[in-house]
N, C-alpha and C. Protein backbone atom coordinates (compact mmCIF):
# COMPACT_ATOMS: atom_id res chain seq x y z
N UNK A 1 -31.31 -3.13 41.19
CA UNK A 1 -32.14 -3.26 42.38
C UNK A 1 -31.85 -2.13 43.37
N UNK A 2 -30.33 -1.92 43.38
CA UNK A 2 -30.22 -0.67 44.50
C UNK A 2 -30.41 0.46 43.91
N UNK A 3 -30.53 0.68 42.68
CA UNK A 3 -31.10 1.89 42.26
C UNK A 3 -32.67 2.53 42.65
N UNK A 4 -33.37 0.77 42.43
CA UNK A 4 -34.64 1.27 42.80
C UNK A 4 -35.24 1.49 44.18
N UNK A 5 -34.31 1.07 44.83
CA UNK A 5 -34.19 1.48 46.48
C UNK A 5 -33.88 2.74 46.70
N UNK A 6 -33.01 3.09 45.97
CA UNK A 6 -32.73 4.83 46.04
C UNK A 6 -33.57 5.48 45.50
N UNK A 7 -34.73 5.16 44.60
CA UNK A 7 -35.17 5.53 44.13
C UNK A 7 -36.63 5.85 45.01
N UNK A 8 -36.76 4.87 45.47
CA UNK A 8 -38.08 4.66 46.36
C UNK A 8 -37.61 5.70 47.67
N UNK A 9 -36.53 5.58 48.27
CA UNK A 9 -36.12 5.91 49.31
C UNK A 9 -36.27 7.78 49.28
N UNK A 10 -36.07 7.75 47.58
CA UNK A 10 -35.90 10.14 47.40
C UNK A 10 -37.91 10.01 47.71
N UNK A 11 -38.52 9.13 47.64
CA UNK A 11 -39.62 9.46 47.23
C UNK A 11 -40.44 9.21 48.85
N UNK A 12 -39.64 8.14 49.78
CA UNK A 12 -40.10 8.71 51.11
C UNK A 12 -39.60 10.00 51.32
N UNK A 13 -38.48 10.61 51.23
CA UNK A 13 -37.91 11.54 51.99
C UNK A 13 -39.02 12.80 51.24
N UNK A 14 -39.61 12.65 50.50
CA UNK A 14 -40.70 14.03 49.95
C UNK A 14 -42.22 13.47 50.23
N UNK A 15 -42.28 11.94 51.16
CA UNK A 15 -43.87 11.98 51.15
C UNK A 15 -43.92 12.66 52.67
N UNK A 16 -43.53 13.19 53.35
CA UNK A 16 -43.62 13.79 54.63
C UNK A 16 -45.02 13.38 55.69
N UNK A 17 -44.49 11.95 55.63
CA UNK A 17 -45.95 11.37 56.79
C UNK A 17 -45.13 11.52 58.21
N UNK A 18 -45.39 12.54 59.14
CA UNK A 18 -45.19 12.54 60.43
C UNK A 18 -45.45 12.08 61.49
N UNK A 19 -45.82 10.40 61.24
CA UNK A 19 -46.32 9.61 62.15
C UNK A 19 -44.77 8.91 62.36
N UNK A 20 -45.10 8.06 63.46
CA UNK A 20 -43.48 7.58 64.23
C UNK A 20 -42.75 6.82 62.68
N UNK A 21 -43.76 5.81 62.02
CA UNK A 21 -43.58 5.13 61.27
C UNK A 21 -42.84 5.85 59.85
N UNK A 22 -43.91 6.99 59.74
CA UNK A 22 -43.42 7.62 58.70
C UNK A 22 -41.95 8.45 58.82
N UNK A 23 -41.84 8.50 59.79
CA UNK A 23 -40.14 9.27 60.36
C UNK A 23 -39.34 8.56 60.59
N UNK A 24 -39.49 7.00 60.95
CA UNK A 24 -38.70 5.88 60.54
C UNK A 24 -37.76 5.46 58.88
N UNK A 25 -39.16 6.05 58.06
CA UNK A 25 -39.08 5.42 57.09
C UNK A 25 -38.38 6.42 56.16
N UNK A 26 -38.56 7.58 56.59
CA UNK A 26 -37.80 8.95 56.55
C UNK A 26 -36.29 8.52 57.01
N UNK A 27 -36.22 8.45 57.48
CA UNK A 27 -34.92 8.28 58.32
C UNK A 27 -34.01 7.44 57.67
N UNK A 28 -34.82 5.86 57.34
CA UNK A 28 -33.76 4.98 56.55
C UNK A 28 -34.02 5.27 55.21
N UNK A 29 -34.58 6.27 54.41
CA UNK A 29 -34.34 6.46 53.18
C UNK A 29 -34.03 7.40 52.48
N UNK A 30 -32.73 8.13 53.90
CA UNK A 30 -31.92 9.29 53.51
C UNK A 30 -30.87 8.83 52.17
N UNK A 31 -30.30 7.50 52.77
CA UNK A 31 -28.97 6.83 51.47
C UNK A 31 -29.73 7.60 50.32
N UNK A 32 -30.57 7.54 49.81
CA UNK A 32 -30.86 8.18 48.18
C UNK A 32 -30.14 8.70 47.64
N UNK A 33 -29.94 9.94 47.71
CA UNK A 33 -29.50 11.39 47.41
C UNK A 33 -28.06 11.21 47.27
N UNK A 34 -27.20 10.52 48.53
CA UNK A 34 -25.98 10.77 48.55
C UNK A 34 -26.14 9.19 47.31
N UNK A 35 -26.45 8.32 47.42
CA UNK A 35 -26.35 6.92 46.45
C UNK A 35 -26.53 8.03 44.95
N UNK A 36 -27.12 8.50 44.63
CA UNK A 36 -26.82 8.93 43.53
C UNK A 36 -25.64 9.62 42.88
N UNK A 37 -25.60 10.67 43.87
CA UNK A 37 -23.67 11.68 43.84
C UNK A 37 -22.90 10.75 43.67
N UNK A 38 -23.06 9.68 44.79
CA UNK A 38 -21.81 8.98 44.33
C UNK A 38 -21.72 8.39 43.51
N UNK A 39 -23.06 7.99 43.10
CA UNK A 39 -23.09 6.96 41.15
C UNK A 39 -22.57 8.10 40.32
N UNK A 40 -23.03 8.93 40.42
CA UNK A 40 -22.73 10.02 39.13
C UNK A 40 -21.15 10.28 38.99
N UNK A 41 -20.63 10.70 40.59
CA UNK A 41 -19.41 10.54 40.24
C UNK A 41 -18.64 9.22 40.31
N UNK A 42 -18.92 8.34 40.32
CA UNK A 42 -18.29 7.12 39.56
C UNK A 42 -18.45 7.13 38.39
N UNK A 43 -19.13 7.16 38.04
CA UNK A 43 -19.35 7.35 36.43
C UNK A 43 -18.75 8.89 35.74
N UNK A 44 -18.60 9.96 36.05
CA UNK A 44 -17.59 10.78 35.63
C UNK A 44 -16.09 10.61 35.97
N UNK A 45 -15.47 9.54 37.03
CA UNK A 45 -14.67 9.43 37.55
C UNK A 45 -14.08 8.10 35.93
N UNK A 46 -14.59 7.27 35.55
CA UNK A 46 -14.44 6.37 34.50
C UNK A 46 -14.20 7.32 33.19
N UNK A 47 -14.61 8.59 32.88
CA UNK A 47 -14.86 9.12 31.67
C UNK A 47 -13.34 10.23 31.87
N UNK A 48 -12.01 9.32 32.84
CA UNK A 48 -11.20 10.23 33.28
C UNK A 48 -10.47 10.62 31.50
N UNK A 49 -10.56 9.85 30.54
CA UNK A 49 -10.28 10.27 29.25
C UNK A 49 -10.62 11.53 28.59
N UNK A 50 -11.30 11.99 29.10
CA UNK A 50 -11.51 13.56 28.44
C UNK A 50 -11.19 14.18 29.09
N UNK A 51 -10.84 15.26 27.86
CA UNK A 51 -9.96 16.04 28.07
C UNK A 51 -10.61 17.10 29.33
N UNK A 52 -10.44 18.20 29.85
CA UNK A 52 -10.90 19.49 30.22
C UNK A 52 -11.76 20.26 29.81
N UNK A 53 -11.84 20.51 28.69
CA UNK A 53 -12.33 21.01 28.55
C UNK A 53 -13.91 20.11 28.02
N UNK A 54 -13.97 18.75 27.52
CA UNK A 54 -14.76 17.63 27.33
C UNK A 54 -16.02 17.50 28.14
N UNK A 55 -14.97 17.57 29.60
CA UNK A 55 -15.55 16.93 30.65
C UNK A 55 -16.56 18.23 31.29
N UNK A 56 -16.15 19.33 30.91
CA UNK A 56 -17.27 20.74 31.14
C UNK A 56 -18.22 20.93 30.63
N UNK A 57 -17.96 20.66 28.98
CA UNK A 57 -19.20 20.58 27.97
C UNK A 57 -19.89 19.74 28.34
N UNK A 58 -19.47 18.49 28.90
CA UNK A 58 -20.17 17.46 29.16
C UNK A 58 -21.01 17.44 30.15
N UNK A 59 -20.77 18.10 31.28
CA UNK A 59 -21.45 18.75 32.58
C UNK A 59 -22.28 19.75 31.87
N UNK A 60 -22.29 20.81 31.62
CA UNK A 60 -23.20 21.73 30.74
C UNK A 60 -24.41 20.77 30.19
N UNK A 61 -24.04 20.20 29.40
CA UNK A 61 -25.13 19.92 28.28
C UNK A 61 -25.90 18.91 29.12
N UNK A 62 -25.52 18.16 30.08
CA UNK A 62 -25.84 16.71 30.56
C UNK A 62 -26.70 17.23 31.64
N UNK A 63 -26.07 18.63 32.67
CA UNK A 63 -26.74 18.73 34.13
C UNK A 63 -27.34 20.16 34.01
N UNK A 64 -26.64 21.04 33.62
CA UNK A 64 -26.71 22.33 33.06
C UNK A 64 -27.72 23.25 32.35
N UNK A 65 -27.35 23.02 31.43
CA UNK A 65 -28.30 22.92 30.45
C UNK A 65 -30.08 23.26 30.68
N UNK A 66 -30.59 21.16 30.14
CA UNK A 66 -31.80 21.40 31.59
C UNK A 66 -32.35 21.95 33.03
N UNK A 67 -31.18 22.39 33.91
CA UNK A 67 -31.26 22.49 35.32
C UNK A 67 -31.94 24.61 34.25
N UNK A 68 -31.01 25.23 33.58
CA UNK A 68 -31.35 26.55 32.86
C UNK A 68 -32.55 26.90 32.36
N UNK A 69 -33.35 25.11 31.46
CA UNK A 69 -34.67 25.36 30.80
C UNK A 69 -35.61 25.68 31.92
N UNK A 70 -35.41 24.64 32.97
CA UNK A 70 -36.32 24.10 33.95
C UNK A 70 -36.55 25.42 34.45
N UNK A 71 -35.42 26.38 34.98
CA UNK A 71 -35.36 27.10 35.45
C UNK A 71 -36.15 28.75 35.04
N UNK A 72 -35.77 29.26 33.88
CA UNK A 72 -36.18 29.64 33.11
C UNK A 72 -38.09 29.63 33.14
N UNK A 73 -38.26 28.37 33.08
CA UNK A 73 -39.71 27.61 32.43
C UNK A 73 -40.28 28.08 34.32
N UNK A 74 -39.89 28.47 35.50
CA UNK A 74 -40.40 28.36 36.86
C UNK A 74 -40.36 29.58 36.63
N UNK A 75 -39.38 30.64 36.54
CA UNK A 75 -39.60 31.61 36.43
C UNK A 75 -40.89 32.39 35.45
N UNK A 76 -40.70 32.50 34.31
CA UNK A 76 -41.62 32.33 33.74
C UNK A 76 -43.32 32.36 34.61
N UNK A 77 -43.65 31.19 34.93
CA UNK A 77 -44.59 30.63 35.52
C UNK A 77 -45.12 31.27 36.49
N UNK A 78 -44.25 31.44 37.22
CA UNK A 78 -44.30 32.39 38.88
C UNK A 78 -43.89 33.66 38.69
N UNK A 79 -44.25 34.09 37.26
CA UNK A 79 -43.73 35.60 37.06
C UNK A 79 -42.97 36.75 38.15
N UNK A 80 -41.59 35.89 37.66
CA UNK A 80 -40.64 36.96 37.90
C UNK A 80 -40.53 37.77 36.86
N UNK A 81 -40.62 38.65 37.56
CA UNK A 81 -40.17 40.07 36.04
C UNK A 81 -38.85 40.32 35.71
N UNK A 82 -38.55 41.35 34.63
CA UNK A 82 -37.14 41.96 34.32
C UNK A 82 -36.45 42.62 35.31
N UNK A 83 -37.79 43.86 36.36
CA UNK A 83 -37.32 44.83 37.25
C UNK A 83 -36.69 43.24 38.81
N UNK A 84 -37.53 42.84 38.95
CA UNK A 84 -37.06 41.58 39.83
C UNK A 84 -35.10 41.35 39.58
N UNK A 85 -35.10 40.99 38.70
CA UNK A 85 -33.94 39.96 38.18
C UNK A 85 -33.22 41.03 37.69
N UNK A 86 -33.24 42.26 37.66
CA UNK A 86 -32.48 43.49 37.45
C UNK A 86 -31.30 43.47 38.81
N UNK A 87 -32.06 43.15 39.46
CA UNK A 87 -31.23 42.92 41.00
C UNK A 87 -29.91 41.95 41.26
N UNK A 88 -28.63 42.47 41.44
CA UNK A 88 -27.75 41.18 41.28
C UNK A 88 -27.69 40.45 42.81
N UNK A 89 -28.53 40.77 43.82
CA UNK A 89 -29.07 39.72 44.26
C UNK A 89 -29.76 38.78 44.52
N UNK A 90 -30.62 39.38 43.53
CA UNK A 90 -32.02 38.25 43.60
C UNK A 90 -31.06 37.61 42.60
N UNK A 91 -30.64 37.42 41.21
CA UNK A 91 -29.67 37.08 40.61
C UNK A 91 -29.31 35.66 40.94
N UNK A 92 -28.24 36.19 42.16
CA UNK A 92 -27.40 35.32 42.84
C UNK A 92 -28.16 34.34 43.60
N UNK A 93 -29.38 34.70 44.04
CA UNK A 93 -30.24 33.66 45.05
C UNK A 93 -30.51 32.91 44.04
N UNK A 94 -31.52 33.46 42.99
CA UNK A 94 -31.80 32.75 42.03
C UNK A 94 -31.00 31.39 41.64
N UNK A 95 -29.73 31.97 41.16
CA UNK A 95 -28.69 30.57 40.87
C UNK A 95 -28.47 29.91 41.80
N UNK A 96 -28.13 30.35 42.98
CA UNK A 96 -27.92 29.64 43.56
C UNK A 96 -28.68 28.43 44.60
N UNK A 97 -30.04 29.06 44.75
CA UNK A 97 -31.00 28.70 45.13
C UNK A 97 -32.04 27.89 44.50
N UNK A 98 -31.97 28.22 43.01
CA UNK A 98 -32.80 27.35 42.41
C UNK A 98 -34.00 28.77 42.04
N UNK A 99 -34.18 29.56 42.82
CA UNK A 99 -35.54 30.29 43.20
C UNK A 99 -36.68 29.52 43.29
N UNK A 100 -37.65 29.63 41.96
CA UNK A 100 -38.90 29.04 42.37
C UNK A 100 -38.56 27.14 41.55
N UNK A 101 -37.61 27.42 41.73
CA UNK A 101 -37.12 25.57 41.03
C UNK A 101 -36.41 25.32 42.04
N UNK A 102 -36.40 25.69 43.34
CA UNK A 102 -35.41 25.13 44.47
C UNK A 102 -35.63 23.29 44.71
N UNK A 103 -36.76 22.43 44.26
CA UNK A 103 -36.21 21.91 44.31
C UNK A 103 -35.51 20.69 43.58
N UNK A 104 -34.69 21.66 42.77
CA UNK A 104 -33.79 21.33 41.50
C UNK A 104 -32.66 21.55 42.38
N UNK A 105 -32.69 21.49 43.38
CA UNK A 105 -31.37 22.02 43.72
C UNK A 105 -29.81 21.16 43.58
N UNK A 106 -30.17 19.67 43.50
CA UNK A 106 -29.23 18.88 43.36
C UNK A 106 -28.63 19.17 41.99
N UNK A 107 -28.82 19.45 40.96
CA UNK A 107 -28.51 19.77 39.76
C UNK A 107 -27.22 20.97 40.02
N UNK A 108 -27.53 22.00 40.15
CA UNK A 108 -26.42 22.87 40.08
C UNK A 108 -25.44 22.01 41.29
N UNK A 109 -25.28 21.58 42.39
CA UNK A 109 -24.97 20.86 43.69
C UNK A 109 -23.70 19.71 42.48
N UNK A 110 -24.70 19.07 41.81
CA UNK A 110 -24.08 17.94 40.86
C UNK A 110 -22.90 18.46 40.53
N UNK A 111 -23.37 19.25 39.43
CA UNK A 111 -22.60 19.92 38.45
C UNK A 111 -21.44 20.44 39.16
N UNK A 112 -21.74 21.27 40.28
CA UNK A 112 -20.01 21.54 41.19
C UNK A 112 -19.21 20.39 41.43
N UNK A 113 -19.64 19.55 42.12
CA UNK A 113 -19.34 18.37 42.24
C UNK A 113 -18.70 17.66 41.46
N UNK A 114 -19.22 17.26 40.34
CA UNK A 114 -18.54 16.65 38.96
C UNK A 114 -17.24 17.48 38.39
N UNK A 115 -17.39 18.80 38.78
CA UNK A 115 -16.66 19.44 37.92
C UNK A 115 -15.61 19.99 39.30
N UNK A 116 -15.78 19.38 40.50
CA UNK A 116 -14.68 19.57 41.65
C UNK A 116 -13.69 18.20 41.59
N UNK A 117 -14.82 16.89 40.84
CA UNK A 117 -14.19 15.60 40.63
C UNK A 117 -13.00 15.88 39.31
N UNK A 118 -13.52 16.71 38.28
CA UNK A 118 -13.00 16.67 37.03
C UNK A 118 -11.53 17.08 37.57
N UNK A 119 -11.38 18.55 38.83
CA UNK A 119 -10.47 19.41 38.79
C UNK A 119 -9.47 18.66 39.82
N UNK A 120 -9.99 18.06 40.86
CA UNK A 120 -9.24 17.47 41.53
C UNK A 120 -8.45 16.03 40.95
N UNK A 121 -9.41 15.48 40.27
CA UNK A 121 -8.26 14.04 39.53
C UNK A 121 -7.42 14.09 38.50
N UNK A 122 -7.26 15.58 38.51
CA UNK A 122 -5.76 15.79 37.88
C UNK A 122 -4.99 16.54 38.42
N UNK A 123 -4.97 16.74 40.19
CA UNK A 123 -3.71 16.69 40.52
C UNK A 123 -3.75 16.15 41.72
N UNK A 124 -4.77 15.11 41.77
CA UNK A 124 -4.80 14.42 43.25
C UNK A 124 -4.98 13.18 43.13
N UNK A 125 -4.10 12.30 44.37
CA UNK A 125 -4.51 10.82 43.99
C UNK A 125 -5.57 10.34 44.31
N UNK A 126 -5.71 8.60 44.16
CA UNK A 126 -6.83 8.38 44.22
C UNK A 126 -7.20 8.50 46.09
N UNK A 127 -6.94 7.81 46.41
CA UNK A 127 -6.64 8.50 48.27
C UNK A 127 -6.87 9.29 48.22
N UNK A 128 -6.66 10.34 48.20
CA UNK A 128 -6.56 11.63 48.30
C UNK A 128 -8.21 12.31 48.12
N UNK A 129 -8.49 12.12 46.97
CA UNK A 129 -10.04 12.52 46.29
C UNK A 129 -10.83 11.32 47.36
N UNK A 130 -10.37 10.24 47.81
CA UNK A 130 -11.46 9.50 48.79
C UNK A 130 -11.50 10.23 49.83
N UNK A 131 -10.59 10.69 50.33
CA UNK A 131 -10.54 11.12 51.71
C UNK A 131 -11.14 12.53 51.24
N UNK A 132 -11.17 13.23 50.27
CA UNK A 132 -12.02 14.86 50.32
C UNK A 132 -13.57 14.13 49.54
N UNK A 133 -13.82 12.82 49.28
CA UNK A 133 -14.84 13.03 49.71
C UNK A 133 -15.74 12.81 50.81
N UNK A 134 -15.23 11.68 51.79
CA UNK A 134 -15.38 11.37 53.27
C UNK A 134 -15.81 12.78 53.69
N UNK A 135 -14.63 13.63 53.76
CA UNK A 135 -14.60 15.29 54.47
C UNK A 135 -16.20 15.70 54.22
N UNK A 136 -16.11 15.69 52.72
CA UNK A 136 -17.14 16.85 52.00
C UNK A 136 -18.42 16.23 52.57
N UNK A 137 -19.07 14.64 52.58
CA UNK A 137 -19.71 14.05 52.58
C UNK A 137 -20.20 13.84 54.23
N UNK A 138 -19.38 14.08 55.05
CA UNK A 138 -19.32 13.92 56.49
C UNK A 138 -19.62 15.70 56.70
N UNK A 139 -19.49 16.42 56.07
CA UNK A 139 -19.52 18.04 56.48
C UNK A 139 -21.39 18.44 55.91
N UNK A 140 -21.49 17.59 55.16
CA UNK A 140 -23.20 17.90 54.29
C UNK A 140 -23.00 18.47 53.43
């Protein structure tokens, strides 16, 4: 049930009705986004059995991966060229930005994330990883 609240809630935050009501409704159906991070990393936080190198492949193929086709498949589309992407800053925007898939952006966002969870719960306690994510989560 609270999934589909989060679910409903990503889908106010992209219908952009700018009436009082609609900025209300905006407003209480920010939880989404972060309700998901934190499902995801609960659920990579349980899979603490693999190994290192497991838990990367596993990020790759799971968030990765797709976030590359998708990406790829926008480019493509919105013809970016070779001379474009010759550039190691368009490059860097590109990845990092999503470019014309920006908004994929939670995907690469994930993937740090999961793989900041992977690096930190092996040499931090559990405290410890709560309180950096309070920080991280309280900073945006």
């Amino acid at each position: 049930m609270f999934r589909f609240l989060a679910v409903v809630g990503v889908v106010f935050i992209h219908a952009n009705n700018k009436t009082t009501f609609g900025t209300a409704f905006d407003l209480a159906s920010r939880f989404g986004v972060p309700f998901f991070f934190i499902v995801a990393g609960y659920f990579a936080g349980m899979k603490s059995d693999l190994s290192f190198f497991n838990a990367v492949r596993h990020i790759v193929q799971r968030i990765l991966i797709p976030f590359a086709v998708w990406l790829v498949l926008y480019l493509v589309y919105f013809e970016y060229r070779p001379p474009v992407l010759a550039e190691p800053l368009t490059v860097a925007w590109v990845l990092m930005t999503g470019g014309p898939a920006f908004h994929l952006w939670f995907l690469p966002s994930l993937a740090f994330g999961t793989l900041m969870l992977v690096v930190l719960r092996r040499f931090c306690s559990l405290p410890m990883l709560v309180g950096t994510a309070v920080v991280l989560y309280a900073g945006g």
